[in-house]
Structures are given as structure tokens and as C-alpha cells.
C-alpha atoms as a PDB file:
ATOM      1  CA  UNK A   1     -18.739  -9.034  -4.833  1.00  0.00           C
ATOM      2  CA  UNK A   2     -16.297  -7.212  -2.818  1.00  0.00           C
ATOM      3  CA  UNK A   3     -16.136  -6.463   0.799  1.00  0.00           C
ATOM      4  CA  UNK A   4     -14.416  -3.576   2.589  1.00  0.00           C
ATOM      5  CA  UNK A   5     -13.548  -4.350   6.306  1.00  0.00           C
ATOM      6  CA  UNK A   6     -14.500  -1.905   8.976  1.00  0.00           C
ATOM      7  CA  UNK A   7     -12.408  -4.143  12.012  1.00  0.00           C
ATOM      8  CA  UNK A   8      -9.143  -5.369  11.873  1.00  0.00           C
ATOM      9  CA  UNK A   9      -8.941  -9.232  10.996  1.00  0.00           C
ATOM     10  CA  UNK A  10      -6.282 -12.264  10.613  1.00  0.00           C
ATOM     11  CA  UNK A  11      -6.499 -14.149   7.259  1.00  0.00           C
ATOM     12  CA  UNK A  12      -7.511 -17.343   7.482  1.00  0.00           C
ATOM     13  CA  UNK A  13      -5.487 -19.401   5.684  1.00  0.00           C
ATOM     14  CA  UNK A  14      -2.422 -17.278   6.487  1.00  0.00           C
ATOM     15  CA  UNK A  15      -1.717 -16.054   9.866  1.00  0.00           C
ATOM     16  CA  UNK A  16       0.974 -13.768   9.109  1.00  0.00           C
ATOM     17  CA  UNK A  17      -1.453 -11.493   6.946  1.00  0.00           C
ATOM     18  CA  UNK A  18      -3.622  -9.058   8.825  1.00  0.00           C
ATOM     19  CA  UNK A  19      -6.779  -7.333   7.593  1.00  0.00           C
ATOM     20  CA  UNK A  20      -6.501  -3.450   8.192  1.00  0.00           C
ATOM     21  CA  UNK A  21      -9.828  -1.540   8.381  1.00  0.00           C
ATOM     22  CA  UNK A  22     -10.672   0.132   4.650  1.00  0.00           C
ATOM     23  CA  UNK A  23      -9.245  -2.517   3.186  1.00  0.00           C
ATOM     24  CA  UNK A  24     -11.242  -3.611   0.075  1.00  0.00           C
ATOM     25  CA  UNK A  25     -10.741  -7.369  -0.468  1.00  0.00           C
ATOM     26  CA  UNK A  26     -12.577 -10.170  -2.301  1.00  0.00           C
ATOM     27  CA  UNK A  27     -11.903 -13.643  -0.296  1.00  0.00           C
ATOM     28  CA  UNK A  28     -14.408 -15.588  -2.054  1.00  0.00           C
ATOM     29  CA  UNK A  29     -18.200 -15.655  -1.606  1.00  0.00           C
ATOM     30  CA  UNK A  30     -18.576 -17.696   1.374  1.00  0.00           C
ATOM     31  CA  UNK A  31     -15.624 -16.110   3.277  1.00  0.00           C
ATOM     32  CA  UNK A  32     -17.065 -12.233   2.513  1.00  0.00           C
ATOM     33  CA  UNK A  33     -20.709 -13.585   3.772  1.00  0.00           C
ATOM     34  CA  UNK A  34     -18.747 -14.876   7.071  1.00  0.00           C
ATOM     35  CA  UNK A  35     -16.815 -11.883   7.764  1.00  0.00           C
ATOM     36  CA  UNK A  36     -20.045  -9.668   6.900  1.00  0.00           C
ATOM     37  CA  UNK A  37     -22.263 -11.273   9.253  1.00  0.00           C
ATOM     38  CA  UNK A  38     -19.210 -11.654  12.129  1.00  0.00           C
ATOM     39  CA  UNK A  39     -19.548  -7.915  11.365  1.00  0.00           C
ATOM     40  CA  UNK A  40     -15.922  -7.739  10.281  1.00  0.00           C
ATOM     41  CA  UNK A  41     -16.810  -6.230   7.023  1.00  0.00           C
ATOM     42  CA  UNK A  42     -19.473  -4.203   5.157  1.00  0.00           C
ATOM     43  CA  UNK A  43     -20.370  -4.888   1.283  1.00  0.00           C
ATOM     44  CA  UNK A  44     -19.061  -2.918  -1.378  1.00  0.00           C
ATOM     45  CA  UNK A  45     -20.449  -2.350  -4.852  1.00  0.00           C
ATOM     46  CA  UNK A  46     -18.657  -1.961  -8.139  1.00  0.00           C
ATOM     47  CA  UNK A  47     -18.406   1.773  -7.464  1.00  0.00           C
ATOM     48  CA  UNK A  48     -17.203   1.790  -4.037  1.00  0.00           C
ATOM     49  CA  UNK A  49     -20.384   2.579  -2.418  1.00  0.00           C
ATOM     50  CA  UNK A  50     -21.140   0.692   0.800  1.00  0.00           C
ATOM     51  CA  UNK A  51     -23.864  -1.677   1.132  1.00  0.00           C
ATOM     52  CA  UNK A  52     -24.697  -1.632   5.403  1.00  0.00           C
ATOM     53  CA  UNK A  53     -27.072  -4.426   6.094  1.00  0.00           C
ATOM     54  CA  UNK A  54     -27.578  -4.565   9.797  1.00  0.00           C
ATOM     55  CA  UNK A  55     -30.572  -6.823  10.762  1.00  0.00           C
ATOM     56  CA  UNK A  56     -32.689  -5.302  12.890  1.00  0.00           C
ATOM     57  CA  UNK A  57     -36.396  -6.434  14.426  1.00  0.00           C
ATOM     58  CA  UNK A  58     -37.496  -3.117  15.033  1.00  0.00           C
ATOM     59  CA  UNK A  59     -40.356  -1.625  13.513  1.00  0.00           C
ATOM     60  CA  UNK A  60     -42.579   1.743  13.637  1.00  0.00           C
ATOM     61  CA  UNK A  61     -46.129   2.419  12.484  1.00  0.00           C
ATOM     62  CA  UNK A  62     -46.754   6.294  12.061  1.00  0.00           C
ATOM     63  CA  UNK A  63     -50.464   7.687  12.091  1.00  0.00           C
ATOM     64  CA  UNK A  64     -51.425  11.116  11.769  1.00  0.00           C
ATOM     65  CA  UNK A  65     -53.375  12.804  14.549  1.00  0.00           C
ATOM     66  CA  UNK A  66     -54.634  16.162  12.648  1.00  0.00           C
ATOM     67  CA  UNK A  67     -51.291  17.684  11.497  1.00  0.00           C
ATOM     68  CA  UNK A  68     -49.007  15.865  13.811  1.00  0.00           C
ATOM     69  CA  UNK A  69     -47.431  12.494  12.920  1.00  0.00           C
ATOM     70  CA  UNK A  70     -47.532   9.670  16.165  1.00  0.00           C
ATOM     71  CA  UNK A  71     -44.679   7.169  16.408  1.00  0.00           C
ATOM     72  CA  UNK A  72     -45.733   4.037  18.021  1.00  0.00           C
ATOM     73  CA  UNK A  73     -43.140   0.809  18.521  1.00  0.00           C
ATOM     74  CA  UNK A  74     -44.540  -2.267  17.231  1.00  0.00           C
ATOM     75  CA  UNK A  75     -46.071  -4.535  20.459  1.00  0.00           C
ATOM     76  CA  UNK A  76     -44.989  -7.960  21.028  1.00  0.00           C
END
């Protein structure tokens, strides 16, 4: 799977190459995993469509009182 960067980044294993942002690379599967969660890069699909996956701990319950809808934050 491919990656597309969103920060500018050395390569690796060559320091004279630099990483612009939009590129669209494939550096191996270990490597795109790496840069994805240093949040260097974002995943890309076959048809260019990015795949964001920020992990977040936040979560919502909604109720309804009558007609109007209650966000609460999940207590801890």
C-alpha cells in the first residue's frame, strides 16, 4: 500500500534524498507504518483517496431530550 507524505522527510537509507509533502511513495510495509504513525505520512488507496487514521480516545454518547439531541463527553 502506498503512502503520500503530508511533512517533509529525509530517506533513510539515503541522506541526500528528501521527501517533499504530496509525494506518493511506497518504501516498503514496515517503513510506510513508521512514517504513518511518526505522522510523516497519511495512507493512500489504489485510487488516490486518503486514508487519515488519527487515534483518538475521545468519545460522545448523544440522548435525545424531547426534540433536542444532548452531547455528553464520556467520564473517566
Amino acid at each position: 500500500m502506498k503512502i503520500k507524505m503530508i511533512q517533509p522527510a529525509p530517506d533513510k537509507n539515503d541522506a541526500s534524498k528528501m521527501y517533499s509533502v504530496g509525494d506518493v511513495v511506497d518504501l516498503g510495509a514496515e517503513r510506510n507504518r513508521s512514517a504513518v504513525n511518526r505522522r510523516l505520512a497519511v495512507w493512500v488507496d489504489a485510487k488516490k483517496s486518503e486514508k487519515v487514521s488519527i487515534p483518538t480516545d475521545k468519545k460522545k454518547k448523544v440522548s435525545k431530550a424531547g426534540s433536542e439531541l444532548v452531547e455528553t463527553k464520556k467520564s473517566e
